[in-house]
Protein backbone atom coordinates (compact mmCIF):
# COMPACT_ATOMS: atom_id res chain seq x y z
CA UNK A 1 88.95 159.62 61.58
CA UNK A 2 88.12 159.20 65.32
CA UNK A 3 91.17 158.32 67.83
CA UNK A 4 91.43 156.87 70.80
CA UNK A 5 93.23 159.40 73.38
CA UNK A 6 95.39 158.00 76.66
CA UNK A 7 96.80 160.17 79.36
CA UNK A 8 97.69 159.42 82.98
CA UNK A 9 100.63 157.37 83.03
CA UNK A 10 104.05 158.37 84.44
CA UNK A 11 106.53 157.63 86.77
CA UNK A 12 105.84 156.15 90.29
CA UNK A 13 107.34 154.50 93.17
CA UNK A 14 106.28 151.19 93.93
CA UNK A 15 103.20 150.95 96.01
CA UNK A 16 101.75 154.09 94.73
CA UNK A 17 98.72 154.93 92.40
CA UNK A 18 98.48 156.38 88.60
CA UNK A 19 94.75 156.55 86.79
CA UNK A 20 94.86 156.02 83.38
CA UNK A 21 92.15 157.81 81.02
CA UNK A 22 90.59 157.34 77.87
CA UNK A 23 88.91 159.27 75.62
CA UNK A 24 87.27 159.45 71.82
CA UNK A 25 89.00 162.28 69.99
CA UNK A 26 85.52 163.66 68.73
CA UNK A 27 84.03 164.35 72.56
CA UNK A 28 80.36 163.79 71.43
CA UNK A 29 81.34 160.11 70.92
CA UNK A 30 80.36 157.31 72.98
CA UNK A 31 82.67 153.91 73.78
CA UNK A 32 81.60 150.75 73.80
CA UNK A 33 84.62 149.62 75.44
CA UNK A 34 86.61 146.35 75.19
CA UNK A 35 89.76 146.78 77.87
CA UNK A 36 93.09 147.32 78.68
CA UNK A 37 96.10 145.59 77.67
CA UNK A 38 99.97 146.28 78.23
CA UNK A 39 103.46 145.50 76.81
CA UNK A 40 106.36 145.26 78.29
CA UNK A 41 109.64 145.68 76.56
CA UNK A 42 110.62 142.52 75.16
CA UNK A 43 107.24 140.87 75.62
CA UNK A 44 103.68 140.17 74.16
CA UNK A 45 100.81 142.64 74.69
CA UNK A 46 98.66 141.03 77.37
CA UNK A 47 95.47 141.50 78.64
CA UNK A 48 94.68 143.71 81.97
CA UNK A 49 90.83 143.91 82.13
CA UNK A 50 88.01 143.63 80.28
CA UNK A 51 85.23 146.22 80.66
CA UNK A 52 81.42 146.22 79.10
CA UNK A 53 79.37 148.96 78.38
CA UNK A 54 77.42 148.49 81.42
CA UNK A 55 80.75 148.01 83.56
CA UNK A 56 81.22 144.34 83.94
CA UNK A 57 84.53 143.54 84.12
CA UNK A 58 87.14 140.74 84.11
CA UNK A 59 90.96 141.06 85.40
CA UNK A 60 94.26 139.07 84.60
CA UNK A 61 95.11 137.25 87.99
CA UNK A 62 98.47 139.50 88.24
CA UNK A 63 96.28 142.86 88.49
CA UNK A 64 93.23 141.41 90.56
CA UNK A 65 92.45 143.07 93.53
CA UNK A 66 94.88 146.16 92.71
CA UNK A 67 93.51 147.62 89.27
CA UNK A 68 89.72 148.89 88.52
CA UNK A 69 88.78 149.09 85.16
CA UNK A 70 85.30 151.50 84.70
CA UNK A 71 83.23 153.57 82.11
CA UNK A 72 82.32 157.16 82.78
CA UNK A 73 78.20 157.51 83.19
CA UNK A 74 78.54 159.67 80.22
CA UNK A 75 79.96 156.11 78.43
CA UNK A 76 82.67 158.90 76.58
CA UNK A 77 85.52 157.58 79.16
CA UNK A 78 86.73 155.02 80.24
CA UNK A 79 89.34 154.28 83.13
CA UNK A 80 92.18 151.98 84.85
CA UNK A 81 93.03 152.55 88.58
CA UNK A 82 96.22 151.54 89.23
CA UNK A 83 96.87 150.91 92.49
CA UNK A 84 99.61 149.24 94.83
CA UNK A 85 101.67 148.82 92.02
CA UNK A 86 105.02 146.96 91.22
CA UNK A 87 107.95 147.22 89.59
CA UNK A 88 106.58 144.44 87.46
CA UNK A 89 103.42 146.37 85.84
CA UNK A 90 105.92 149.16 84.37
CA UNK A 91 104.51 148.72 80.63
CA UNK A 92 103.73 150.65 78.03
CA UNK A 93 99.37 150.61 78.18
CA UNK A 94 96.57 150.61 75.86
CA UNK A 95 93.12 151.09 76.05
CA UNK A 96 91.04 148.94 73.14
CA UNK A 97 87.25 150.26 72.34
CA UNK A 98 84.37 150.25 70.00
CA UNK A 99 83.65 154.09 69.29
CA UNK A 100 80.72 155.54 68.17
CA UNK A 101 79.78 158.65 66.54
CA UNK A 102 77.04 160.83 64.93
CA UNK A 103 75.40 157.14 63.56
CA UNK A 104 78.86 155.86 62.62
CA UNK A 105 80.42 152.71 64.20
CA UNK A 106 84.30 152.81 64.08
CA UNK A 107 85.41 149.11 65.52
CA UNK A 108 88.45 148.00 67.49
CA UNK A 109 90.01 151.65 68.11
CA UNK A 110 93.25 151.21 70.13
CA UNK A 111 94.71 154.11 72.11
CA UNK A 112 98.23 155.56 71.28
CA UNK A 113 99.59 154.17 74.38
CA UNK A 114 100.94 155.60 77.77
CA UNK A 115 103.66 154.58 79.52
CA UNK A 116 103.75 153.41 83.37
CA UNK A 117 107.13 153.01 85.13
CA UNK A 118 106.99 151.47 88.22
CA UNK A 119 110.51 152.63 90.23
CA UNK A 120 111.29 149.54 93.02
């Protein structure tokens, strides 16, 4: 069955940048994305940002103006720019999507999860 695939997070000093990708196991399929969310330890998942297929997207007031949430041209990616980040955003992160492939329509795929760690 067709995954969701994360990479990009890691370790970072505070006020630096990570990129966080995601991909449809199967590379001939297409997202229709829904966002990003996180979870800290100890704490709820949350939402990040919301992306469309055509790239409209909505941020949680912490993130605003430092994270960019966008879809590859190709619509098989999809992406979270990280940048000027705190201590505070170290989470574990997951990317949520719609995937689509040869016809088939495989709803509300979550990634496996990547971890960011934000050193102060």
């Amino acid at each position: 069955q067709v995954q969701l695939v994360e990479s990009g997070g890691g370790l970072v000093q505070a006020g630096g940048s990570l990129r966080l990708s995601c991909a449809a196991s199967e590379s001939i399929a297409s997202l229709n994305p829904i966002g990003w969310y996180r979870q800290a330890p100890g704490k709820q998942r949350e939402l990040v940002a919301t992306i469309s297929r055509s790239g409209s997207t909505n941020y949680a007031d912490s993130v605003k103006g430092r994270f960019s949430a966008t879809i590859a041209n190709a619509k098989n990616t999809m992406y979270l720019q990280m940048n000027s980040l705190k201590p505070e955003d170290t989470a574990v992160y997951y990317c949520n999507a719609h995937v689509i492939l040869r016809g088939t329509f495989y709803p509300d795929k979550w990634g496996q999860g990547t971890q960011v760690t934000v050193s102060s």
